[in-house]
C-alpha atoms as a PDB file:
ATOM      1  CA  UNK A   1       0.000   0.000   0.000  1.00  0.00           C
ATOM      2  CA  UNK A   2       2.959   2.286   0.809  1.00  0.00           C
ATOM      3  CA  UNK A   3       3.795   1.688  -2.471  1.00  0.00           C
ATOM      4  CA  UNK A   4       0.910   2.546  -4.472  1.00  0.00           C
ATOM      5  CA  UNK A   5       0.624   5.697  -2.265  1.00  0.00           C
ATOM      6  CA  UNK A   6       3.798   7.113  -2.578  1.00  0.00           C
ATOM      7  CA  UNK A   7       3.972   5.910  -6.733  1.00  0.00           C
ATOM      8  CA  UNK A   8       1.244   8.808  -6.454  1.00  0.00           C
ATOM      9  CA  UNK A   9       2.936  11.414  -4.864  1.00  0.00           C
ATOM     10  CA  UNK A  10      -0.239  11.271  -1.983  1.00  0.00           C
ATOM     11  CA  UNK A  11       0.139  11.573   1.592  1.00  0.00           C
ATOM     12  CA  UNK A  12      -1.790   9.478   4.394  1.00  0.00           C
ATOM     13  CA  UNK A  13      -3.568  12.814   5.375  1.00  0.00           C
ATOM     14  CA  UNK A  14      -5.175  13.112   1.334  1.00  0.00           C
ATOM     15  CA  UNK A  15      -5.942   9.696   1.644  1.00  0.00           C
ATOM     16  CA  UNK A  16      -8.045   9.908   4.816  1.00  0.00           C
ATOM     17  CA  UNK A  17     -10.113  12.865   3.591  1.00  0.00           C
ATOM     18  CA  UNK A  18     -10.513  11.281  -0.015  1.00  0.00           C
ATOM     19  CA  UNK A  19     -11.723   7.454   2.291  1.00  0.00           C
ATOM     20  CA  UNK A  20     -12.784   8.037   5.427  1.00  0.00           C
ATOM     21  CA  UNK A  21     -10.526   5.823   6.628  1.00  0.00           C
ATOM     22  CA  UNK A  22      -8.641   7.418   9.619  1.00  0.00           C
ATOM     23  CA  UNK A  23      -4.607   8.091   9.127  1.00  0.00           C
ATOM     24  CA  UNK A  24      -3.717   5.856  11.646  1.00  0.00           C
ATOM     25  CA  UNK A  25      -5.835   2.790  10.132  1.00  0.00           C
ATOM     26  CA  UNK A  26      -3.897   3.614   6.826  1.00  0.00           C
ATOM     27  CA  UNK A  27      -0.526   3.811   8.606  1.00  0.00           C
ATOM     28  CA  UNK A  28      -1.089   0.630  10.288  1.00  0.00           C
ATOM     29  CA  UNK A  29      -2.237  -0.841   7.034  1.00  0.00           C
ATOM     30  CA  UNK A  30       0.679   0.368   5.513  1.00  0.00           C
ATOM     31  CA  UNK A  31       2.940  -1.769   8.592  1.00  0.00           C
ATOM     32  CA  UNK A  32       1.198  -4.845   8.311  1.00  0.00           C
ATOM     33  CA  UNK A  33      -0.200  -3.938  11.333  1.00  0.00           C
ATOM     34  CA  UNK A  34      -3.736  -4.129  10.867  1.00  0.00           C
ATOM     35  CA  UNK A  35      -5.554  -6.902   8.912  1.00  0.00           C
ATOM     36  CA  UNK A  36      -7.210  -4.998   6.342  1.00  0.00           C
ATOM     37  CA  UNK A  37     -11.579  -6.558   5.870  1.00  0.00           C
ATOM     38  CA  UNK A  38     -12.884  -6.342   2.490  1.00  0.00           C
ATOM     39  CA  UNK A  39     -14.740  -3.008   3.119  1.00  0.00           C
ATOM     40  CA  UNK A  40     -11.173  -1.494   3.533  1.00  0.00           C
ATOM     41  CA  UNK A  41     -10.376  -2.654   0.612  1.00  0.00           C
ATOM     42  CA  UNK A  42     -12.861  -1.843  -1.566  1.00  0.00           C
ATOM     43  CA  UNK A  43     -12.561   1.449  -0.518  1.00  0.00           C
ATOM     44  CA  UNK A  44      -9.228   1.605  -1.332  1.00  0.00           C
ATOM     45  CA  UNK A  45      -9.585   0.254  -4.844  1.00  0.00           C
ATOM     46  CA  UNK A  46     -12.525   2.670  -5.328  1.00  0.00           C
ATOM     47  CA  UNK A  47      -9.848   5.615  -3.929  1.00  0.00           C
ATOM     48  CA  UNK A  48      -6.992   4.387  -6.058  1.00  0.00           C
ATOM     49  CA  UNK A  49      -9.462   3.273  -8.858  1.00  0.00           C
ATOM     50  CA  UNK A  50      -8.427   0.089  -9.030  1.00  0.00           C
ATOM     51  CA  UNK A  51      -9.711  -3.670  -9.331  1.00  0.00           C
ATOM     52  CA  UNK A  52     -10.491  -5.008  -5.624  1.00  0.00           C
ATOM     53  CA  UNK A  53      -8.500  -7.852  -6.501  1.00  0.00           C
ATOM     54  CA  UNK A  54      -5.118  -5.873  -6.958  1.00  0.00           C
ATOM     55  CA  UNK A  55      -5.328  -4.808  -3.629  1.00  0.00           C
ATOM     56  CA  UNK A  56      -6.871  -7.727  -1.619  1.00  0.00           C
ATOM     57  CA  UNK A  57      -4.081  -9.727  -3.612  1.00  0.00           C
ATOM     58  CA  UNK A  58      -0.923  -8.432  -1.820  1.00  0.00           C
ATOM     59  CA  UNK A  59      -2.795  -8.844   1.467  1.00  0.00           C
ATOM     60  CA  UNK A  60      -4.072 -12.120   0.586  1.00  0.00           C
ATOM     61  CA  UNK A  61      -0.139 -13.482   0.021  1.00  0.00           C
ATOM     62  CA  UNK A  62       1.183 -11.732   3.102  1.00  0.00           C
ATOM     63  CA  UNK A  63      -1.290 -13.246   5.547  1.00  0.00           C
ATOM     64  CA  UNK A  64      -0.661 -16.904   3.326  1.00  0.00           C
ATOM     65  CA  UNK A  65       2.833 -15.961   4.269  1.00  0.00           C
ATOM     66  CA  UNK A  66       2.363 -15.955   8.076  1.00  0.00           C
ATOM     67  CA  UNK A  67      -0.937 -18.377   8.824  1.00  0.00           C
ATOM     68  CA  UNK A  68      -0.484 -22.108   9.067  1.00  0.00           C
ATOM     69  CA  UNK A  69      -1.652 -24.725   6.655  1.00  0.00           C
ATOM     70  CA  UNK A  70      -4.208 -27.255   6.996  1.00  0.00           C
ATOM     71  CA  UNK A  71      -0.792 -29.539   5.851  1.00  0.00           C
ATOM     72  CA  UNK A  72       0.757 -29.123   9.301  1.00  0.00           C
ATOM     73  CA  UNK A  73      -1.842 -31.264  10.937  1.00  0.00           C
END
């Protein structure tokens, strides 16, 4: 998300206003702080105007990254 944000020259602050999301949601976001629900992120891809799926993706791997598999049983 960092990425995509600073790609556009935007700050956290523009992005609030422009989502409603609050700065410290994003900057958690942004930290892999915060697991991000599919409301955030449809906002987001609305904001950015982007598919859903190109920003649910990324989030999708990184939590696939970290959460066990059914394999470990």
């Amino acid at each position: 998300m960092r990425t995509l944000r600073t790609q556009r020259g935007l700050t956290l602050e523009q992005i609030s206003e422009r989502t409603g999301l609050s700065v410290s949601t994003l900057h958690e976001i942004e930290k892999h702080e915060r697991e991000v629900t599919l409301t955030i992120a449809f906002r987001l891809a609305c904001f950015y105007g982007l598919p859903v799926a190109e920003i649910w993706w990324p989030l999708f791997l990184q939590i696939c990254d970290t959460a066990p598999t059914g394999n470990s049983l």
